[in-house]
N, C-alpha and C. Protein backbone atom coordinates (compact mmCIF):
# COMPACT_ATOMS: atom_id res chain seq x y z
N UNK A 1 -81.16 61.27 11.51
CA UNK A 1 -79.80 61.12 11.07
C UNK A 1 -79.72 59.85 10.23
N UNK A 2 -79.05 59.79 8.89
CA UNK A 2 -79.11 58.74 8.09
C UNK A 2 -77.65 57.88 8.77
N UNK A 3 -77.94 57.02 8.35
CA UNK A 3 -77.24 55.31 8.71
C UNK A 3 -75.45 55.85 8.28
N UNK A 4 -75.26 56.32 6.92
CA UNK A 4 -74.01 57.00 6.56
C UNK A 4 -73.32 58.18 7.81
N UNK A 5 -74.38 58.79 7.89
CA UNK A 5 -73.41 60.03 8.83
C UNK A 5 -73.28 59.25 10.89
N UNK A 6 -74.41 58.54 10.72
CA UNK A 6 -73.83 57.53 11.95
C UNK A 6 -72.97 56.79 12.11
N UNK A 7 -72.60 56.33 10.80
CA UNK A 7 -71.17 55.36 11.00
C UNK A 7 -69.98 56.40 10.93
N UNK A 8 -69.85 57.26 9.82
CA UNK A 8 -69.12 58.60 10.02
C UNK A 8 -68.59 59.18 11.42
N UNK A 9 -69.67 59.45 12.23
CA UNK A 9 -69.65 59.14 13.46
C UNK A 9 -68.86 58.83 14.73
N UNK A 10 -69.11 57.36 14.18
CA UNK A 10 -68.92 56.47 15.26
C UNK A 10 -67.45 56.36 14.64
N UNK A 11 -67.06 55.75 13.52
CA UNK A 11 -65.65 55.84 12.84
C UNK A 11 -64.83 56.56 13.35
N UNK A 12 -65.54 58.00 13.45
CA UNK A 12 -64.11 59.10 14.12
C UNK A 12 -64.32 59.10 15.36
N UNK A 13 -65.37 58.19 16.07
CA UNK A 13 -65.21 58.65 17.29
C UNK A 13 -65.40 60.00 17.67
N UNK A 14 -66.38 60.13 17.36
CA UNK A 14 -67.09 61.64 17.64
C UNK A 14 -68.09 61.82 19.04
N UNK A 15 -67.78 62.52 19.62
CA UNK A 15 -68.48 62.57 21.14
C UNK A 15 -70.08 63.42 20.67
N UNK A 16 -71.12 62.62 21.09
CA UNK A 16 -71.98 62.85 20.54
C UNK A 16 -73.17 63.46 22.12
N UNK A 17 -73.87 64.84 21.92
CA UNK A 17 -74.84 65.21 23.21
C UNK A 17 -75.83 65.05 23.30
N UNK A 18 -76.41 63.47 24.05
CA UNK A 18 -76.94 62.66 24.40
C UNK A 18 -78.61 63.67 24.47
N UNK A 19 -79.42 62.72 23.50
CA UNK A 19 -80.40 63.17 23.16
C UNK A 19 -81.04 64.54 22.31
N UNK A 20 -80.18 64.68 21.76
CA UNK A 20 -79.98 65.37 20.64
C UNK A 20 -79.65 65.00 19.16
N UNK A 21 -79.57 63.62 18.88
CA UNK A 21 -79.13 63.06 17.47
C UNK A 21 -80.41 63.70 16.35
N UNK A 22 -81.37 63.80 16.70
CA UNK A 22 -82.11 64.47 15.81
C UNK A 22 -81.71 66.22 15.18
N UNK A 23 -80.54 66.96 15.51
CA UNK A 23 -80.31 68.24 15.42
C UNK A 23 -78.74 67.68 14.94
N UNK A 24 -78.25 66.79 14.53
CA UNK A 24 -76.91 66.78 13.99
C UNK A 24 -77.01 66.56 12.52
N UNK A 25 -76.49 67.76 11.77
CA UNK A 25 -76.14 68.10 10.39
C UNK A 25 -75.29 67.72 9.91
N UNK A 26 -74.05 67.22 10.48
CA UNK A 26 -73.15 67.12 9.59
C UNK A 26 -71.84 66.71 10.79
N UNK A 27 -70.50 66.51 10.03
CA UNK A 27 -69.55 66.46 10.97
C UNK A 27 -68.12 67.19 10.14
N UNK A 28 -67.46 68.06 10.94
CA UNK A 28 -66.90 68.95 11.09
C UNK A 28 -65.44 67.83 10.35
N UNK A 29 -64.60 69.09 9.45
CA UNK A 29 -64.02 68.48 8.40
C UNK A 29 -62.06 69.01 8.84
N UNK A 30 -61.94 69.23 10.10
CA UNK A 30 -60.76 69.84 10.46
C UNK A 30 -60.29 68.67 11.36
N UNK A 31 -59.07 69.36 12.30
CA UNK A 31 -57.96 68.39 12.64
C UNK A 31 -58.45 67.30 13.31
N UNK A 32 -59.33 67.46 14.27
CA UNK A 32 -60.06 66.60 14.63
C UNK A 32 -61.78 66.72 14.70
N UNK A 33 -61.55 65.35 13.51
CA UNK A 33 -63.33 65.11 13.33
C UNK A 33 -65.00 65.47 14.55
N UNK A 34 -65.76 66.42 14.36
CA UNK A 34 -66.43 66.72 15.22
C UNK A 34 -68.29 66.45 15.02
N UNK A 35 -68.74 66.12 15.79
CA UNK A 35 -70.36 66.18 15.61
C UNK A 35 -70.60 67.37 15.52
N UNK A 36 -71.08 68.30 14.20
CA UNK A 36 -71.88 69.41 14.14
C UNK A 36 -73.22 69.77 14.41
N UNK A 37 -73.89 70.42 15.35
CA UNK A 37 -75.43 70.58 15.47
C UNK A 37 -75.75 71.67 15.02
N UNK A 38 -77.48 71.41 14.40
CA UNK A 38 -77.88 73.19 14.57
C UNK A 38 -78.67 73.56 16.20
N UNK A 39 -77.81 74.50 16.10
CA UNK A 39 -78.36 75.10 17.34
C UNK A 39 -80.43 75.18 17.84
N UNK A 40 -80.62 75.61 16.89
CA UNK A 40 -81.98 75.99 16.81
C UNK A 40 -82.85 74.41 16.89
N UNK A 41 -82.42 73.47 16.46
CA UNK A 41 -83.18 72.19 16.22
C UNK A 41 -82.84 71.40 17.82
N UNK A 42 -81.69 71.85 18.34
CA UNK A 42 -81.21 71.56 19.52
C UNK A 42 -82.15 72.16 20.36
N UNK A 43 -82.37 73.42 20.53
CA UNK A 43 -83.59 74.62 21.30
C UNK A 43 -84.93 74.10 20.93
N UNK A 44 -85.24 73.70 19.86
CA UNK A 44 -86.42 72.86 19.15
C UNK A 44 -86.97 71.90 20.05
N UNK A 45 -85.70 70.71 19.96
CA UNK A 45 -86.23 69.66 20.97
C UNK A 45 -86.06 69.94 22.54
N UNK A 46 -85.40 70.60 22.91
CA UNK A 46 -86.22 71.10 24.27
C UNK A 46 -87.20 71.90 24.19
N UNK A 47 -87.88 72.23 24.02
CA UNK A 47 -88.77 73.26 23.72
C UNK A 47 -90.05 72.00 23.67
N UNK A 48 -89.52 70.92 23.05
CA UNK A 48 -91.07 69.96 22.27
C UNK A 48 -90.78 68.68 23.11
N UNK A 49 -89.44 68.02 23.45
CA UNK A 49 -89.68 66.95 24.43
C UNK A 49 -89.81 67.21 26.28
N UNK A 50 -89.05 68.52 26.30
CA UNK A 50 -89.31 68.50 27.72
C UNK A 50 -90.17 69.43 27.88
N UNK A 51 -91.20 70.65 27.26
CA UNK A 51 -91.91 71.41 26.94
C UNK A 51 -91.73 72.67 28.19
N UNK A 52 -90.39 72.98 27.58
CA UNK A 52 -89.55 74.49 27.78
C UNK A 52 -90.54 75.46 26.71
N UNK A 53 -90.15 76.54 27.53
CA UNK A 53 -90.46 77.76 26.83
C UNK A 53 -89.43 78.09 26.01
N UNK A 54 -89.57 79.27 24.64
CA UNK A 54 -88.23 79.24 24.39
C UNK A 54 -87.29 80.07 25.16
N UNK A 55 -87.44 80.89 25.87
CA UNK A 55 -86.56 81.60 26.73
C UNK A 55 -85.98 80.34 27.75
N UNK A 56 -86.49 79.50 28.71
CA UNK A 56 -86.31 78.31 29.09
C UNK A 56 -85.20 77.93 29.06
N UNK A 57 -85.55 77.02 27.12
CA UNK A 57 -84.79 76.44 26.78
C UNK A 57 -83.52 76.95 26.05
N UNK A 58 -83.79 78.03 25.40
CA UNK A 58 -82.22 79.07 25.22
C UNK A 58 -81.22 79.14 26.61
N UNK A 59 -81.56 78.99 27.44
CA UNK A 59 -81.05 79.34 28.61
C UNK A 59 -80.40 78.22 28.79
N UNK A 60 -81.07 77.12 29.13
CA UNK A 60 -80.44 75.25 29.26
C UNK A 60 -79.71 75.14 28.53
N UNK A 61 -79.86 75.63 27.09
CA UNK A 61 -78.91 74.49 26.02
C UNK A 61 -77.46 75.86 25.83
N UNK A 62 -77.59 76.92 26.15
CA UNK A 62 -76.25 77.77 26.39
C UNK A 62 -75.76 77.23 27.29
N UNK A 63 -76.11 76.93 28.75
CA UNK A 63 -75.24 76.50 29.86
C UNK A 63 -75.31 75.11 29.72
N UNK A 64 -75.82 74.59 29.32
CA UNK A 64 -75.60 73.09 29.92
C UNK A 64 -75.29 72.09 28.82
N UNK A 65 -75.41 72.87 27.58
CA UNK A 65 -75.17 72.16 26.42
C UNK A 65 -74.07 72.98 25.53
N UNK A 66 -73.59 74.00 25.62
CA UNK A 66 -73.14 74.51 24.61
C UNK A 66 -72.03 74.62 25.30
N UNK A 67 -72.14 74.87 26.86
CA UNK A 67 -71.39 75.31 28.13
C UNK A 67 -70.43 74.22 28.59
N UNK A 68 -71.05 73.32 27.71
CA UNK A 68 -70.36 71.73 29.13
C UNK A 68 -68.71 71.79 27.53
N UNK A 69 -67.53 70.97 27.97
CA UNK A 69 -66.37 71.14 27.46
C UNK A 69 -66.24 69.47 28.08
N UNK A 70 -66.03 68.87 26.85
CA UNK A 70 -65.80 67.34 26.55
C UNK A 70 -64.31 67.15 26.38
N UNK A 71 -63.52 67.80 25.93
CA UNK A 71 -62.37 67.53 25.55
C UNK A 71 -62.06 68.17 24.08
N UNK A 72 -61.23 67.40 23.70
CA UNK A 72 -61.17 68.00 22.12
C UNK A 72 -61.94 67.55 21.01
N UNK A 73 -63.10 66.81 21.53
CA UNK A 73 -64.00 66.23 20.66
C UNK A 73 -65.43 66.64 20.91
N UNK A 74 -65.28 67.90 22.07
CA UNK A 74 -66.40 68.11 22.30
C UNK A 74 -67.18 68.66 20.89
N UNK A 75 -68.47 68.61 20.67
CA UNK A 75 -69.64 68.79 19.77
C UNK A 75 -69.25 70.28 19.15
N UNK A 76 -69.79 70.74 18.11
CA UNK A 76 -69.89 72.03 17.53
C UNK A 76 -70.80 72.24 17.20
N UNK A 77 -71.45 73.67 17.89
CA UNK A 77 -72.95 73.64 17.66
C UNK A 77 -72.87 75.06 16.86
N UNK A 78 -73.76 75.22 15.81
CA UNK A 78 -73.86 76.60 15.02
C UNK A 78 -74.99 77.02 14.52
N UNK A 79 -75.49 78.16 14.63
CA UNK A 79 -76.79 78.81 14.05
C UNK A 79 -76.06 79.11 12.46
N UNK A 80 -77.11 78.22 11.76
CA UNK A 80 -77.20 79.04 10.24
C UNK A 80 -78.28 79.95 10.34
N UNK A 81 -77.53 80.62 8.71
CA UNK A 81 -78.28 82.15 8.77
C UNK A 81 -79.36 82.24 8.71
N UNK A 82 -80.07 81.32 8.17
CA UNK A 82 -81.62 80.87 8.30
C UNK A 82 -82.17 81.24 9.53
N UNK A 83 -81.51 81.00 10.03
CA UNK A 83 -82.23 80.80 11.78
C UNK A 83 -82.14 82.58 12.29
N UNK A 84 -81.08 82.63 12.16
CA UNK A 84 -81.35 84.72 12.23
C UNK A 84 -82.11 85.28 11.97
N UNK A 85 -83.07 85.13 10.93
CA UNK A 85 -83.83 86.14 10.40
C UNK A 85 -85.19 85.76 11.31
């Protein structure tokens, strides 16, 4: 993550899911400012730091990451179409 989209960030006060900053793309441009992830880079690093399978780790990051509800700042996580095929 470059130095710009971290202060971006931190500026809006964006609730960010702890150990995952390597899978955040971007931040979400509606009523209230959001940390965007890709999903797949999220499944990535479990898969490579805690060395999940990918079935595993699809499973963890639906319930426990995609699943958990922060408030109105919770994270937005999205598969691009890339990742479909």
């Amino acid at each position: 993550m470059n130095e710009e989209l971290k202060m971006a960030l931190n500026f809006n006060e964006c609730l960010t899911a702890d150990g995952f900053d390597e899978a955040i793309i971007g931040i979400s441009q509606c009523n209230t400012v959001k940390a965007v992830y890709s999903s797949k880079k999220c499944i990535d690093i479990l898969m490579k730091r805690d060395k999940m399978s990918k079935e595993d780790a699809v499973e963890f990051f639906e319930f426990n990451v995609v699943g958990s509800y922060m408030g109105d700042n919770t994270p937005i996580f999205i598969i691009l179409q890339d990742d479909l095929i």
